[in-house]
Protein backbone atom coordinates (compact mmCIF):
# COMPACT_ATOMS: atom_id res chain seq x y z
CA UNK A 1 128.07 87.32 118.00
CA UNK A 2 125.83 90.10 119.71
CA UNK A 3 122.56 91.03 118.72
CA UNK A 4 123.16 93.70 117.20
CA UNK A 5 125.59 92.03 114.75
CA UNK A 6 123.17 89.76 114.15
CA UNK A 7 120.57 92.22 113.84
CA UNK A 8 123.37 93.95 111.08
CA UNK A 9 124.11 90.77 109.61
CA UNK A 10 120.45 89.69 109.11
CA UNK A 11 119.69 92.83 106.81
CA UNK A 12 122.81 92.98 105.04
CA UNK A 13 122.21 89.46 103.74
CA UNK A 14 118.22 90.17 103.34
CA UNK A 15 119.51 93.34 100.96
CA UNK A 16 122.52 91.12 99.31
CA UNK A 17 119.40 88.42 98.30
CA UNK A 18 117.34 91.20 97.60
CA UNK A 19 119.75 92.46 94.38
CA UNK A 20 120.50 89.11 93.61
CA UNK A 21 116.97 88.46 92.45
CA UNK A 22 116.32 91.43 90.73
CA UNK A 23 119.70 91.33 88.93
CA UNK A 24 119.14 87.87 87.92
CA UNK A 25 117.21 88.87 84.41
CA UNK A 26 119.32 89.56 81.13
CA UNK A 27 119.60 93.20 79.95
CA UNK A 28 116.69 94.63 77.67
CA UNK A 29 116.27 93.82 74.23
CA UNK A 30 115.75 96.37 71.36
CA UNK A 31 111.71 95.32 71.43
CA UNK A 32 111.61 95.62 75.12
CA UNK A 33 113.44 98.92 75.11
CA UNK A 34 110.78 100.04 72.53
CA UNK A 35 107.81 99.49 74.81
CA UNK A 36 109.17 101.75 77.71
CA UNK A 37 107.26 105.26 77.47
CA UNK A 38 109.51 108.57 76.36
CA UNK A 39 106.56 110.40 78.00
CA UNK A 40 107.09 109.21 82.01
CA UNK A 41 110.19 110.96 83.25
CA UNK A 42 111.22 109.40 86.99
CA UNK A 43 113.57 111.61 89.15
CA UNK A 44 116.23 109.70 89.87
CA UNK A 45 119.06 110.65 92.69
CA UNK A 46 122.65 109.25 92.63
CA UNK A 47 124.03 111.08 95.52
CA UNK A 48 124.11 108.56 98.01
CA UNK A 49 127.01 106.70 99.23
CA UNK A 50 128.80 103.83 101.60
CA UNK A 51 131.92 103.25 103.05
CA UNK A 52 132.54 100.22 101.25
CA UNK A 53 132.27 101.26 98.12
CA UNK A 54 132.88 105.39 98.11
CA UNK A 55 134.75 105.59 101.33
CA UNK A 56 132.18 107.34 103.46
CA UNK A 57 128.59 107.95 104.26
CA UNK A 58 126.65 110.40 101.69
CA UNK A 59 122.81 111.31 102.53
CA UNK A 60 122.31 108.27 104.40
CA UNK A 61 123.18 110.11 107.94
CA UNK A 62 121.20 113.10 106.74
CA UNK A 63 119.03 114.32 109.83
CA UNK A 64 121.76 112.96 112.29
CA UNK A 65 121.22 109.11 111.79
CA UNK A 66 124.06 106.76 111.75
CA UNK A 67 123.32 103.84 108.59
CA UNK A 68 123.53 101.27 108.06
CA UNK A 69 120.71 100.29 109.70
CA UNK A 70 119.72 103.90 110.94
CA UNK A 71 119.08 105.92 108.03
CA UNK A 72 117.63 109.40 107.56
CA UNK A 73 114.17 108.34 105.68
CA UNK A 74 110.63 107.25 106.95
CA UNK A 75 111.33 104.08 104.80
CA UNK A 76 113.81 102.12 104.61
CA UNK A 77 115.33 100.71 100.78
CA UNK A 78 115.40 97.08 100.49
CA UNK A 79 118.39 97.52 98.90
CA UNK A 80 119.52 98.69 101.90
CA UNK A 81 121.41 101.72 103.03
CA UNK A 82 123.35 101.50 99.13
CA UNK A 83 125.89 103.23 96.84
CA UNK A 84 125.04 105.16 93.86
CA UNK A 85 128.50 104.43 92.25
CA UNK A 86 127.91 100.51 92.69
CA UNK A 87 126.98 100.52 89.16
CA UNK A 88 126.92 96.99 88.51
CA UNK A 89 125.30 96.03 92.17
CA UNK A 90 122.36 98.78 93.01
CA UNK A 91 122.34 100.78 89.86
CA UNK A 92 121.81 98.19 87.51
CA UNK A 93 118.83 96.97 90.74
CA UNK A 94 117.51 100.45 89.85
CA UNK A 95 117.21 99.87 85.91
CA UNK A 96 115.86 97.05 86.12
CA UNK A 97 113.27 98.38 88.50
CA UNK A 98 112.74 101.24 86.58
CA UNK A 99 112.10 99.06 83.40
CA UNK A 100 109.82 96.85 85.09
CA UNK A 101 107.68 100.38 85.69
CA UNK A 102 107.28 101.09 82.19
CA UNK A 103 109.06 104.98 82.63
CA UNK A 104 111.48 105.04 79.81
CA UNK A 105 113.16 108.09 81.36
CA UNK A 106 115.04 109.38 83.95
CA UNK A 107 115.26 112.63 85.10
CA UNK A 108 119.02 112.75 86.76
CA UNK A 109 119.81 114.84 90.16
CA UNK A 110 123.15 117.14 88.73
CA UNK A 111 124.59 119.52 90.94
CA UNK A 112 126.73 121.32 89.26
CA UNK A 113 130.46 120.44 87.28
CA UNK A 114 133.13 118.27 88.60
CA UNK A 115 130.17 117.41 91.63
CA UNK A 116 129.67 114.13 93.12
CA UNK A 117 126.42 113.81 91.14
CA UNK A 118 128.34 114.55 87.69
CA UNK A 119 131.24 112.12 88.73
CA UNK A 120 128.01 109.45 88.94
CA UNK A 121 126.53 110.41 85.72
CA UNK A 122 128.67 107.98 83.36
CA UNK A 123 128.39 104.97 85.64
CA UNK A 124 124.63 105.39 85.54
CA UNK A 125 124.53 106.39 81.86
CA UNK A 126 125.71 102.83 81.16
CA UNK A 127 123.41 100.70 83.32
CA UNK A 128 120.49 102.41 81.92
CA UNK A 129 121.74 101.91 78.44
CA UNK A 130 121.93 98.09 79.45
CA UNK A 131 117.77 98.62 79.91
CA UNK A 132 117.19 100.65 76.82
CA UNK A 133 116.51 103.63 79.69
CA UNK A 134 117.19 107.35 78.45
CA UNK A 135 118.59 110.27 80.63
CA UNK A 136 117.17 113.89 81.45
CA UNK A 137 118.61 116.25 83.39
CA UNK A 138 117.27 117.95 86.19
CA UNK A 139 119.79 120.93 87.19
CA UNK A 140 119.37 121.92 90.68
CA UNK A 141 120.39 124.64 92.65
CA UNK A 142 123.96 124.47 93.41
CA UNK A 143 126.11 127.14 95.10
CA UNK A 144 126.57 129.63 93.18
CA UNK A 145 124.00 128.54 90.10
CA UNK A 146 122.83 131.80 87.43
CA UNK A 147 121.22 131.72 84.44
CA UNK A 148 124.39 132.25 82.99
CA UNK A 149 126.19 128.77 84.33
CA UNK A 150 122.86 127.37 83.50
CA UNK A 151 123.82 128.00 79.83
CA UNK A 152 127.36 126.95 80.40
CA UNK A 153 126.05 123.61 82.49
CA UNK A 154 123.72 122.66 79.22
CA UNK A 155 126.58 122.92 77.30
CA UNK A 156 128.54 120.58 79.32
CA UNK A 157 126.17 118.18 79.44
CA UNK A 158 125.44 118.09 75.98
CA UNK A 159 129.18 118.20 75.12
CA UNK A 160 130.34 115.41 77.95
CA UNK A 161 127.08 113.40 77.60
CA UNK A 162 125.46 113.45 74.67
CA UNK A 163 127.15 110.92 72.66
CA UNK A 164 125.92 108.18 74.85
CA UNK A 165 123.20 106.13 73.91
CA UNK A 166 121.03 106.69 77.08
CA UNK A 167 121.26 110.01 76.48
CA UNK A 168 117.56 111.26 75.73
CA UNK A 169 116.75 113.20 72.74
CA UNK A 170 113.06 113.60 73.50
CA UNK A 171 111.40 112.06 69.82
CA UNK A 172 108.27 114.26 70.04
CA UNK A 173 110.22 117.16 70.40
CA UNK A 174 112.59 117.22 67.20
CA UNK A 175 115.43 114.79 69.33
CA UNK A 176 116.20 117.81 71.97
CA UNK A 177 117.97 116.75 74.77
CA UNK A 178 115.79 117.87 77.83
CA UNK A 179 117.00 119.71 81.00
CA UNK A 180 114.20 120.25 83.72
CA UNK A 181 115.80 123.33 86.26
CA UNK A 182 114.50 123.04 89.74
CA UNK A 183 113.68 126.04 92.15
CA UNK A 184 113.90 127.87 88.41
CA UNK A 185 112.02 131.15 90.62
CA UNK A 186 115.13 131.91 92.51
CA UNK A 187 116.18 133.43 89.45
CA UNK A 188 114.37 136.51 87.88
CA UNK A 189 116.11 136.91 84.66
CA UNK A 190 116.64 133.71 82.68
CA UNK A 191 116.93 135.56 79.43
CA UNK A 192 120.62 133.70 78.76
CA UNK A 193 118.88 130.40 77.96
CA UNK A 194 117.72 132.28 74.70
CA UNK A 195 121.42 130.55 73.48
CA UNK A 196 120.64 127.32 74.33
CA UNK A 197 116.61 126.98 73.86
CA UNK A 198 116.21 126.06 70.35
CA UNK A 199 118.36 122.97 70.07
CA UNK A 200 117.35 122.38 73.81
CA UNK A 201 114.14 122.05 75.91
CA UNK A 202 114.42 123.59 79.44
CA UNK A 203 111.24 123.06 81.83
CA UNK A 204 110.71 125.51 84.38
CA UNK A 205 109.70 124.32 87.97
CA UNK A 206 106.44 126.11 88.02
CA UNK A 207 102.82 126.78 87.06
CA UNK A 208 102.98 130.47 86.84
CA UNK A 209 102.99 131.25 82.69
CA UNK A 210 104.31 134.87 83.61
CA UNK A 211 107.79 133.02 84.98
CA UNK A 212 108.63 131.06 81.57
CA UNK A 213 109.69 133.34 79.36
CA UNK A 214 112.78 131.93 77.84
CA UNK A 215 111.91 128.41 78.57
CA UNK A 216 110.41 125.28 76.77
CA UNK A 217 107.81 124.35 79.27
CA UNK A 218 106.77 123.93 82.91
CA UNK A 219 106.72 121.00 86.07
CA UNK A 220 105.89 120.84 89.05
CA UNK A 221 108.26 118.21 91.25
CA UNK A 222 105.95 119.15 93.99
CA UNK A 223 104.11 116.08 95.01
CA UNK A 224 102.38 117.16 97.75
CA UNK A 225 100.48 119.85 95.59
CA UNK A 226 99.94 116.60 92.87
CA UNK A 227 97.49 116.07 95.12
CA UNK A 228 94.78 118.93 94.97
CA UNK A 229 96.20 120.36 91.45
CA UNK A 230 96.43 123.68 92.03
CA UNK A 231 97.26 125.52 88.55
CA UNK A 232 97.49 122.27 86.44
CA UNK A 233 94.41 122.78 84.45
CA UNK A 234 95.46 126.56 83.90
CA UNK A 235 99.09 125.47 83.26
CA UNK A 236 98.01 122.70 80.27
CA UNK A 237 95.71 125.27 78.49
CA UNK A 238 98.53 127.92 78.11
CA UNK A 239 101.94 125.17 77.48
CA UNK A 240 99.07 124.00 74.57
CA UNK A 241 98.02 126.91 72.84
CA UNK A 242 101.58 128.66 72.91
CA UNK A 243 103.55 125.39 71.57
CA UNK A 244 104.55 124.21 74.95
CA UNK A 245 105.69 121.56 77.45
CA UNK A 246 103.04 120.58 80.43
CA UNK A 247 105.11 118.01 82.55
CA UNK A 248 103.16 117.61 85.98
CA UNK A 249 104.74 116.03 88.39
CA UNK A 250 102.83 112.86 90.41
CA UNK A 251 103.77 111.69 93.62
CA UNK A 252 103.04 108.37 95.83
CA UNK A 253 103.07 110.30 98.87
CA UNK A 254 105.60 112.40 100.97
CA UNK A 255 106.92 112.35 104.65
CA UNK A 256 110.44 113.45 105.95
CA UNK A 257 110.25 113.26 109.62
CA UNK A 258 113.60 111.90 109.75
CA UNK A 259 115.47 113.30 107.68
CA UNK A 260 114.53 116.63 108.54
CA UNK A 261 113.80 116.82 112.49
CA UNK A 262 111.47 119.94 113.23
CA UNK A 263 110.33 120.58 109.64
CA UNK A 264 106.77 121.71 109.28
CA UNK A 265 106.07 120.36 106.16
CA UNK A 266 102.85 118.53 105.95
CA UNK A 267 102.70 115.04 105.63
CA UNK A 268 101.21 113.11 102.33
CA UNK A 269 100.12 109.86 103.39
CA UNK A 270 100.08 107.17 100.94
CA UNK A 271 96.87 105.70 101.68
CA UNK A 272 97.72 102.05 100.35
CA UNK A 273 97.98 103.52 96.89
CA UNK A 274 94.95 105.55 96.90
CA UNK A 275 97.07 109.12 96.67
CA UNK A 276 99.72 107.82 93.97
CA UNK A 277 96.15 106.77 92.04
CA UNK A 278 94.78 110.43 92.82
CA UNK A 279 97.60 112.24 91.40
CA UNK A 280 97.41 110.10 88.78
CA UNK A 281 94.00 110.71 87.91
CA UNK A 282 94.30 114.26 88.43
CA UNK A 283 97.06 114.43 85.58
CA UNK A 284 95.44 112.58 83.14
CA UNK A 285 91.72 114.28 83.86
CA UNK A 286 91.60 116.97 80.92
CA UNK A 287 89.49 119.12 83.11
CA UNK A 288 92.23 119.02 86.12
CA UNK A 289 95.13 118.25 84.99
CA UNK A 290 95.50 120.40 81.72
CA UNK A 291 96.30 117.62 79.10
CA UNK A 292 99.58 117.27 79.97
CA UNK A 293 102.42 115.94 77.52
CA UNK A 294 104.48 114.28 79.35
CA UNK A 295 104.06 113.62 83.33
CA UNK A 296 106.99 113.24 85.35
CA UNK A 297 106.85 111.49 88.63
CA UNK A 298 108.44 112.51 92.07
CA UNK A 299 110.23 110.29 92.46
CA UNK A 300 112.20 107.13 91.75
CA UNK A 301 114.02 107.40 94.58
CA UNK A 302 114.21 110.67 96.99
CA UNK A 303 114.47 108.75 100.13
CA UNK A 304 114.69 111.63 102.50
CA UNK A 305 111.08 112.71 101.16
CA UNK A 306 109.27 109.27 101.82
CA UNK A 307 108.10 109.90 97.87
CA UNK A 308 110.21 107.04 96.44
CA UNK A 309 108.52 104.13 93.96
CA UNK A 310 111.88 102.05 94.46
CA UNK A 311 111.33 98.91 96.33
CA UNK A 312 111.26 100.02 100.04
CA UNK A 313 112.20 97.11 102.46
CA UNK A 314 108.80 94.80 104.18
CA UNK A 315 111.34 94.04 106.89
CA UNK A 316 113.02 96.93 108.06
CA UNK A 317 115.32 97.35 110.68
CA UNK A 318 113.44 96.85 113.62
CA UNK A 319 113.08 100.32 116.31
CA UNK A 320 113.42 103.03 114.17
CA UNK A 321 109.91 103.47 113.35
CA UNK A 322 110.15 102.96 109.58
CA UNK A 323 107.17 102.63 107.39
CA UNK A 324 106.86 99.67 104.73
CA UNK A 325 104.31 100.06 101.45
CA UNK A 326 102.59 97.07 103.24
CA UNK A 327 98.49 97.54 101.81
CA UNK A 328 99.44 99.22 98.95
CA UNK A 329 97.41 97.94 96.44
CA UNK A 330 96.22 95.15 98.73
CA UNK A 331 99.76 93.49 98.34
CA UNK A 332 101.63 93.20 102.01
CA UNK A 333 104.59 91.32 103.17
CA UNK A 334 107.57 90.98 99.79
CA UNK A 335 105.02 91.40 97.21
CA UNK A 336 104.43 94.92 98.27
CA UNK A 337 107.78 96.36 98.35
CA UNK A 338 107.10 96.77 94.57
CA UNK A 339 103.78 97.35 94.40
CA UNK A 340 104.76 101.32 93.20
CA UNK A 341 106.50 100.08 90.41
CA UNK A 342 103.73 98.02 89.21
CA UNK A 343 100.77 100.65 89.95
CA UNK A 344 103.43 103.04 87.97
CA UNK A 345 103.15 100.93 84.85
CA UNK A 346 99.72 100.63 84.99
CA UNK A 347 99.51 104.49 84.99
CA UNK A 348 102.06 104.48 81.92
CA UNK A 349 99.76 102.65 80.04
CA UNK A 350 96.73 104.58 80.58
CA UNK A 351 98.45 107.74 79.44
CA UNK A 352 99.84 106.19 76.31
CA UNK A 353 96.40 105.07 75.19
CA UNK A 354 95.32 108.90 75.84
CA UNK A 355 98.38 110.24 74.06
């Protein structure tokens, strides 16, 4: 065997033991399901793909990498380089994850009708049901996207989707299903969602009150701007005295050096937990962060944005210059790969005493 098989060989079965430990745990119970908060929404993205399981690479190669092993992210999963349709191997990892974080909600990556994301809705529907785990929707920009197919899209989902138990009806907000719409300023005119906005609520990605008429609320995503606040406190006071939604977003950090050669975007360091625990603070400080009612966190699992809480591997393939979460909370080696989650649920709980 050559080294690099071995080298290949070594991390497959490192990622194979990997989800065998966190799959070995029964599925949630009705009072374990109850004590997940309906007020910390995680983006969550199911785009990603493998040969032996979809048939071909998705995202992984994104920057010009070549997975397994080689991967377009500054960290590297410990579930290694996976499939978002292995619903019963590294979706059902995820749930389980995201239970042990405390968020009782997802906020799903959909791209548009008959899209890979939409084809990987149902399979993650059900594994999340398995963990008493509810679905949003977070409706990005897709080719083509108005205000118009927005309506249409809400439709869909509510028609195709909402029958399922881990559908979310948000309870504090009359049992609405909830739709967050990213990049919701490329659009001027969102005066169409005036059909869908009373039995829905639709967040708009910003913190600019002039740009939500027609909407249920605001977020940010943004979690490099989690950071300083800019807006939130502003944001809060208006969503609260006009009946709204405040949804911040928090992030643990941000860096996409590989999967985006060139870009210019600043880099968020983590700062062994110190940022996550800024943005944090900054959400749930009254005079910062507006009072918000729910937070949502970015992310569960954007890879190519180094802002992921899933488990990120302590061993990664060696010479690509990945990062690990090594220090993070003063946990290195296996114990840190989920120190995020962890930090995450301590966070949950602090805003559920203030709510």
């Amino acid at each position: 065997m050559t080294a690099g098989a071995k080298r290949r060989n070594s991390a497959f079965i490192a990622a194979l033991l990997t989800l065998l430990c966190v799959l070995w745990a029964p599925p949630a119970s009705e009072a374990e399901a109850a004590k997940l908060s309906t007020k910390v929404h995680l983006f969550y993205y199911p785009w990603y793909g493998n040969p032996e399981v979809g048939g071909e690479w998705r995202h992984w190669q994104q920057g010009g990498h070549t997975p397994p092993q080689d991967v377009g992210a500054d960290l590297y999963p410990a579930l290694g380089a996976y499939d978002s349709g292995d619903v019963d191997g590294a979706v059902a990892a995820h749930m389980k994850w995201i239970q042990r974080s405390g968020a009782g909600v997802i906020v799903y990556s959909w791209w548009g009708r008959g899209s890979y994301e939409d084809r990987m809705a149902r399979g993650v529907l059900d594994a999340a049901a398995k963990r008493g785990i509810k679905v949003a929707w977070h409706i990005e920009p897709y080719e083509g996207r108005t205000a118009e197919s927005v309506v249409a899209d809400i439709a869909y989902i509510d028609q195709a989707y909402g029958g399922h138990p881990a559908f979310f009806r948000a309870p504090d907000q009359g049992d609405r299903p909830v739709f967050y719409v990213f990049w919701s300023l490329q659009i001027a005119d969102w005066t169409a969602l005036d059909q869908v906005n009373g039995d829905n609520v639709i967040l708009a990605q910003t913190t600019d009150a002039s740009k939500i008429a027609h909407f249920s609320g605001m977020y940010t995503y943004d979690g490099i701007a989690g950071a300083t606040a800019p807006g939130w406190k502003e944001a809060g006071a208006y969503a609260k005295e006009h009946g709204l939604i405040w949804a911040p977003s928090v992030a643990p950090g941000y860096v996409d050096d590989r999967a985006v050669p060139g870009n210019t975007t600043p880099t968020l360091g983590r700062d062994g937990g110190a940022t996550y625990d800024k943005e944090w603070s900054n959400a749930l400080d009254p005079v910062i962060g507006g009072d918000p009612t729910w937070v949502s966190v970015t992310s569960f699992n954007e890879w190519h944005e180094g802002s992921s809480i899933e488990p990120a591997s302590s061993t990664p393939p060696a010479g690509f210059g990945y990062q690990t979460f090594s220090g993070a909370y003063g946990k290195h080696g296996k114990a840190a790969e989920t120190a995020y989650l962890d930090r995450t649920k301590f966070w949950v709980k602090a805003f559920e005493r203030l709510r």
